[in-house]
PDB file of N, CA and C in Angstrom:
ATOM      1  N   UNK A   1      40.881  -8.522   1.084  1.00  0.00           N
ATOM      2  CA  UNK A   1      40.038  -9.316   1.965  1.00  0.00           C
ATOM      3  C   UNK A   1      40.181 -10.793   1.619  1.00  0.00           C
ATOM      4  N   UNK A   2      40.469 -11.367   2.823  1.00  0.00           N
ATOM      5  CA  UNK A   2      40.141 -12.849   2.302  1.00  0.00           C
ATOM      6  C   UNK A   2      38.823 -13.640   2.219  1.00  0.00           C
ATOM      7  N   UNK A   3      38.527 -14.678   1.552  1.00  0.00           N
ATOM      8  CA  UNK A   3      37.718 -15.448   1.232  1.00  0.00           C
ATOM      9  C   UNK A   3      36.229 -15.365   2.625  1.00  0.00           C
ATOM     10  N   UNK A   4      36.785 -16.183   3.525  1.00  0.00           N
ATOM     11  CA  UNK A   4      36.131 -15.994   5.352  1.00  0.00           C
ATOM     12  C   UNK A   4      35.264 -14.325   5.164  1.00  0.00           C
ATOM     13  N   UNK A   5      36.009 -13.404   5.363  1.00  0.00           N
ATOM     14  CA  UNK A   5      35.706 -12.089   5.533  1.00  0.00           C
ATOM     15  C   UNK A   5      34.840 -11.653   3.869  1.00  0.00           C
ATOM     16  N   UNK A   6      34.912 -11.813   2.937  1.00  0.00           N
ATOM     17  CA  UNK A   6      33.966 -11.969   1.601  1.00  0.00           C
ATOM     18  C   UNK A   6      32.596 -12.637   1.674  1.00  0.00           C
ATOM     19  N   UNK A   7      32.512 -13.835   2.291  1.00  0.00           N
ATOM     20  CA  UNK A   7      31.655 -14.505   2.555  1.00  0.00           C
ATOM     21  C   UNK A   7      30.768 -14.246   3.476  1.00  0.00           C
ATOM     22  N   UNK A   8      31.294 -13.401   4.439  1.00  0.00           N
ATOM     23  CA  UNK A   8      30.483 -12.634   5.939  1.00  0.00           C
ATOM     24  C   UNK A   8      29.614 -11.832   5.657  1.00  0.00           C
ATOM     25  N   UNK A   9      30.563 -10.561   4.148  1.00  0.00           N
ATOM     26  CA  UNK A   9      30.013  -9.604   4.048  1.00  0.00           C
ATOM     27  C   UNK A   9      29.005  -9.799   2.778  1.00  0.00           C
ATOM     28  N   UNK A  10      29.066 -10.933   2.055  1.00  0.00           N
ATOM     29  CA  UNK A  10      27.897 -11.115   1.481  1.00  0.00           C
ATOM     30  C   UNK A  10      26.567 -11.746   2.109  1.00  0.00           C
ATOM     31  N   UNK A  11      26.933 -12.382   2.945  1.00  0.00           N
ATOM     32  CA  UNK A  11      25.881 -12.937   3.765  1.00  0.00           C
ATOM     33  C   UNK A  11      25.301 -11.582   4.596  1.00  0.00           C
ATOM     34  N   UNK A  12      25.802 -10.523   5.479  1.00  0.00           N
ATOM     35  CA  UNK A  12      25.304  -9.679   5.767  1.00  0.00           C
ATOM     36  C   UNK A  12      24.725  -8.711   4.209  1.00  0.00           C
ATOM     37  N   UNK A  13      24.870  -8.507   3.834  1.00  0.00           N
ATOM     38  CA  UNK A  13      24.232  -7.470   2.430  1.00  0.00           C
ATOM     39  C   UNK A  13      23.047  -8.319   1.907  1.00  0.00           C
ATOM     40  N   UNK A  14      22.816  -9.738   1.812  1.00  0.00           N
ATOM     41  CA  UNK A  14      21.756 -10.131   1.783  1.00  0.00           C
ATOM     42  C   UNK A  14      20.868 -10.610   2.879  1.00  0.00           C
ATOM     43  N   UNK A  15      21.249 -10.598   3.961  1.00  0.00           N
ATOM     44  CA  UNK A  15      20.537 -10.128   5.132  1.00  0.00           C
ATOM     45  C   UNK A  15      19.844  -8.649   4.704  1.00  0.00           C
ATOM     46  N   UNK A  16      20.476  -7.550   4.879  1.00  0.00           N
ATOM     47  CA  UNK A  16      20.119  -6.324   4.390  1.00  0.00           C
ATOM     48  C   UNK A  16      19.069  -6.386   3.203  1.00  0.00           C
ATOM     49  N   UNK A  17      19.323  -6.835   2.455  1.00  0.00           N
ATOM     50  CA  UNK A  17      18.561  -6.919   1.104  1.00  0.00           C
ATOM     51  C   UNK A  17      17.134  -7.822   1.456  1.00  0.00           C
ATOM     52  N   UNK A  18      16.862  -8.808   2.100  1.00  0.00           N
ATOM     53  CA  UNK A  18      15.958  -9.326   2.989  1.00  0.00           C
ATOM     54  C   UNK A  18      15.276  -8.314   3.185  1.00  0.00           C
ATOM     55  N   UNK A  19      15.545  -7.535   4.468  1.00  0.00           N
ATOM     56  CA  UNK A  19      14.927  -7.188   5.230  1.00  0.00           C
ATOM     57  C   UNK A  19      14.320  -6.105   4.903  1.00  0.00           C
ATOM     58  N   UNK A  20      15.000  -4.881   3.643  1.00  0.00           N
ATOM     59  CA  UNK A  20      14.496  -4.006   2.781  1.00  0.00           C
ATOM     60  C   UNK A  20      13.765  -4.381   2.059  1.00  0.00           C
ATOM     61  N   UNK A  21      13.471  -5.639   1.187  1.00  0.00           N
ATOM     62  CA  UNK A  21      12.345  -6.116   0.703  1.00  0.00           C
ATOM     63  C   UNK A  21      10.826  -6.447   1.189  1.00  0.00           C
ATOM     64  N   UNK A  22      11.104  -6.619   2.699  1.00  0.00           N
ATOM     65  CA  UNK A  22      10.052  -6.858   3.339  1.00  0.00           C
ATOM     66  C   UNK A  22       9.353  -5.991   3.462  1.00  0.00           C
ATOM     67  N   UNK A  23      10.234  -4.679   4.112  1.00  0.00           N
ATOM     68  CA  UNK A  23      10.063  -3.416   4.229  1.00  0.00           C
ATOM     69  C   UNK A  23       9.095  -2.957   3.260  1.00  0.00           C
ATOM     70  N   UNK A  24       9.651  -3.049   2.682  1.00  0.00           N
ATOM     71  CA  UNK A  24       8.937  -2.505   0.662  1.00  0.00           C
ATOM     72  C   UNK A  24       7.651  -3.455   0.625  1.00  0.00           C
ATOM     73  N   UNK A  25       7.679  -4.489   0.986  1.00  0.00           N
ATOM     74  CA  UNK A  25       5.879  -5.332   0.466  1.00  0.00           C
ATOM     75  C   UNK A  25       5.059  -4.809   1.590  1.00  0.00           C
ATOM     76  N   UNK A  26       6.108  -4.556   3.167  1.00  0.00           N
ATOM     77  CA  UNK A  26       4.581  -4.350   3.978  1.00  0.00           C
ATOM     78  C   UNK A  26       4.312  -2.876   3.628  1.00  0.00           C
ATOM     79  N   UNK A  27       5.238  -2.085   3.225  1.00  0.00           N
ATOM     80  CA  UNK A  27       4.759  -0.476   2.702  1.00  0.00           C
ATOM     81  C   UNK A  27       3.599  -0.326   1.731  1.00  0.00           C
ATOM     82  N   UNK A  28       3.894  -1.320   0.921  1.00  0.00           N
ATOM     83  CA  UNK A  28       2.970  -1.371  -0.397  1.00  0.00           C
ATOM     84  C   UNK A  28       1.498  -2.075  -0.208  1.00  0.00           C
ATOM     85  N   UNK A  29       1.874  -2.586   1.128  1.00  0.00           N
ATOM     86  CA  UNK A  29       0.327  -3.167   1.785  1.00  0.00           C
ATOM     87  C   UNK A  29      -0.095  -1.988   2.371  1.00  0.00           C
ATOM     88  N   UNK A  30       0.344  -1.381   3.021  1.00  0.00           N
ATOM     89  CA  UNK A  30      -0.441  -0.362   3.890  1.00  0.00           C
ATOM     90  C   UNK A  30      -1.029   0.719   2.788  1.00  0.00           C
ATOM     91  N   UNK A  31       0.132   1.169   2.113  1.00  0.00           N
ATOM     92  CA  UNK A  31      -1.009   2.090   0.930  1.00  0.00           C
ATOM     93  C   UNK A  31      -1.723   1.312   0.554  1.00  0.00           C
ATOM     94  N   UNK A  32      -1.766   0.160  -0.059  1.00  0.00           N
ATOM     95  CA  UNK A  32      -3.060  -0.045  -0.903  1.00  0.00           C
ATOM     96  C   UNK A  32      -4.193  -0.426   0.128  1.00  0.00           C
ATOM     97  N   UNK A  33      -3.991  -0.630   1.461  1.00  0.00           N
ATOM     98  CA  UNK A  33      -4.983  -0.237   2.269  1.00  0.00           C
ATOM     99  C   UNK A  33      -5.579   0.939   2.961  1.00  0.00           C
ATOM    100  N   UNK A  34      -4.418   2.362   2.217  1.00  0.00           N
ATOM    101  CA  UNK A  34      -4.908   3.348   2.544  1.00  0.00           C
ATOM    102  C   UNK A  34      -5.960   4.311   1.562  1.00  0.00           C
ATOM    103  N   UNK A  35      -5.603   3.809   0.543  1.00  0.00           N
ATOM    104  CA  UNK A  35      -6.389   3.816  -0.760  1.00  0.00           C
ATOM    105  C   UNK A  35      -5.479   4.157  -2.212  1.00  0.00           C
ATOM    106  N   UNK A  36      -3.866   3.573  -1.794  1.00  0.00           N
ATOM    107  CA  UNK A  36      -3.378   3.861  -3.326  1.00  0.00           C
ATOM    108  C   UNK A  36      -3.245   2.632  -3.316  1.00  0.00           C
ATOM    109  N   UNK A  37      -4.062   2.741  -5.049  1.00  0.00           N
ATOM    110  CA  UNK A  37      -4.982   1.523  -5.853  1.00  0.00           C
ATOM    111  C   UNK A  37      -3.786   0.396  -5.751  1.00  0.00           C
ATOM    112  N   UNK A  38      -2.095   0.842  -6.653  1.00  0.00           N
ATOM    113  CA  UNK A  38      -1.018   0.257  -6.776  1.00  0.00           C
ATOM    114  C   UNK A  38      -0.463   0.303  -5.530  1.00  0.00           C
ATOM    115  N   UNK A  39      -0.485   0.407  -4.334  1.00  0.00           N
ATOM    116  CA  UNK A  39       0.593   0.915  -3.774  1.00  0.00           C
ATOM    117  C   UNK A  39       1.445   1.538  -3.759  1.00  0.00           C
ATOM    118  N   UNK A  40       2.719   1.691  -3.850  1.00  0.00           N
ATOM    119  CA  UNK A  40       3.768   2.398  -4.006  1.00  0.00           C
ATOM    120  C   UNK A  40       4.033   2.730  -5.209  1.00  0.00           C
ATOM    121  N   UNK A  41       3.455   2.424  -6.624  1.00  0.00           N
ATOM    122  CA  UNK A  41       3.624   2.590  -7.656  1.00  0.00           C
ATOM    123  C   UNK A  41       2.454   3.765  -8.140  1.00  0.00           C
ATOM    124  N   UNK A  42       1.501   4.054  -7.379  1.00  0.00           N
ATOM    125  CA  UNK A  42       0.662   4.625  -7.052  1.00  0.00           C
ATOM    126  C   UNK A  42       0.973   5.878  -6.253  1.00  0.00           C
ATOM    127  N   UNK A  43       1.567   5.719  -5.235  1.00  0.00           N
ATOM    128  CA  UNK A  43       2.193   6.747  -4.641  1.00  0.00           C
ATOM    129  C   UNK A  43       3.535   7.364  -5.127  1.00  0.00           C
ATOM    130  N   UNK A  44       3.885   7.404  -5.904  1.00  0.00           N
ATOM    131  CA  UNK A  44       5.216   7.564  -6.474  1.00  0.00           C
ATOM    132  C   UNK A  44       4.432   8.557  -7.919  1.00  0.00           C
ATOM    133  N   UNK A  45       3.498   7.871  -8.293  1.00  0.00           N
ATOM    134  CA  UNK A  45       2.819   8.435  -9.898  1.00  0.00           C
ATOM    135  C   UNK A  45       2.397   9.839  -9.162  1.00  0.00           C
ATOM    136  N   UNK A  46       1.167   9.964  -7.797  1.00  0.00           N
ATOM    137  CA  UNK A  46       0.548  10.661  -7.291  1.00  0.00           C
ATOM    138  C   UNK A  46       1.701  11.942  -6.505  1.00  0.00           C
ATOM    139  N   UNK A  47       3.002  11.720  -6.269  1.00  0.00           N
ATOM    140  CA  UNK A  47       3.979  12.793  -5.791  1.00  0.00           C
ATOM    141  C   UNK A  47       4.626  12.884  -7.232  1.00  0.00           C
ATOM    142  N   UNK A  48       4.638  12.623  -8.182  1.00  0.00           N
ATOM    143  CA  UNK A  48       5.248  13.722  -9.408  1.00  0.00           C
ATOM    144  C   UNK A  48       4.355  13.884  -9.754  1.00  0.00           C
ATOM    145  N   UNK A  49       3.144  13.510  -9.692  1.00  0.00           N
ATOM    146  CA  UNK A  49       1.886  14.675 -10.031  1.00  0.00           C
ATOM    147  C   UNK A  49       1.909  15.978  -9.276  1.00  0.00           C
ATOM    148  N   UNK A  50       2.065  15.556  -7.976  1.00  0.00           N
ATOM    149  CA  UNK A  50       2.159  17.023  -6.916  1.00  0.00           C
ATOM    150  C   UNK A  50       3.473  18.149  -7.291  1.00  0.00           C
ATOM    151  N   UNK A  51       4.649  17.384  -7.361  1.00  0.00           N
ATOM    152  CA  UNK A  51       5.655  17.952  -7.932  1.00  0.00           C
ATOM    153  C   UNK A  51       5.558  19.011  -9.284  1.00  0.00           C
ATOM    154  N   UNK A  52       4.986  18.213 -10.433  1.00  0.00           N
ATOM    155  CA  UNK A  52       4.811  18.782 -11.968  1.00  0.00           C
ATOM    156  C   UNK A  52       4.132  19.913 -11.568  1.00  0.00           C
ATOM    157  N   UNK A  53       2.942  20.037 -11.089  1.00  0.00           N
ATOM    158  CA  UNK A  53       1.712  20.772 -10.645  1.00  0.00           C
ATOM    159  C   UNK A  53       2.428  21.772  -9.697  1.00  0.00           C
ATOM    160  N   UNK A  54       3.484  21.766  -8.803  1.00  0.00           N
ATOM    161  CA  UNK A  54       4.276  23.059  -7.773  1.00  0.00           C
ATOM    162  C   UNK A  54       5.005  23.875  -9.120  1.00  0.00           C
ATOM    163  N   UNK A  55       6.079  23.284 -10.494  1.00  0.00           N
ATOM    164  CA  UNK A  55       6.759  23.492 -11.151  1.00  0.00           C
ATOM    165  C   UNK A  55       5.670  24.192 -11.893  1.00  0.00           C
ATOM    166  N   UNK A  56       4.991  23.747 -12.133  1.00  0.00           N
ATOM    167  CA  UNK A  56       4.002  24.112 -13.292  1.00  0.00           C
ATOM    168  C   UNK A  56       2.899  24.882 -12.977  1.00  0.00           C
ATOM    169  N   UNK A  57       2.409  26.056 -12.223  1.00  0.00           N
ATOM    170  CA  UNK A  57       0.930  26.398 -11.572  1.00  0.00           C
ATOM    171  C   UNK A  57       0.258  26.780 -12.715  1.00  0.00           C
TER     172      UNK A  57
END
């Protein structure tokens, strides 16, 4: 690839990377307005709890 075509595709991948970040803060707003305390860090703790607990009865 030349230089032109390198430069496109980094500029698109951080486009991408943008827009997945956003993604990720307004997600982490809506749980913690749904009632997980952390957000997504919260919801993530609370599904390998559910998980351990199927493995484990």
């Amino acid at each position: 690839m030349d230089q032109d075509k390198l430069l496109k595709k980094i500029a698109k991948l951080e486009s991408m990377c943008d827009q997945l970040q956003a993604e990720m803060r307004y997600l982490d707003q809506l749980l913690v307005e749904v009632g997980f305390e952390e957000g997504l860090k919260t919801l993530k703790a609370a599904a390998i709890e559910l998980i351990d607990k199927k493995k484990h009865p």
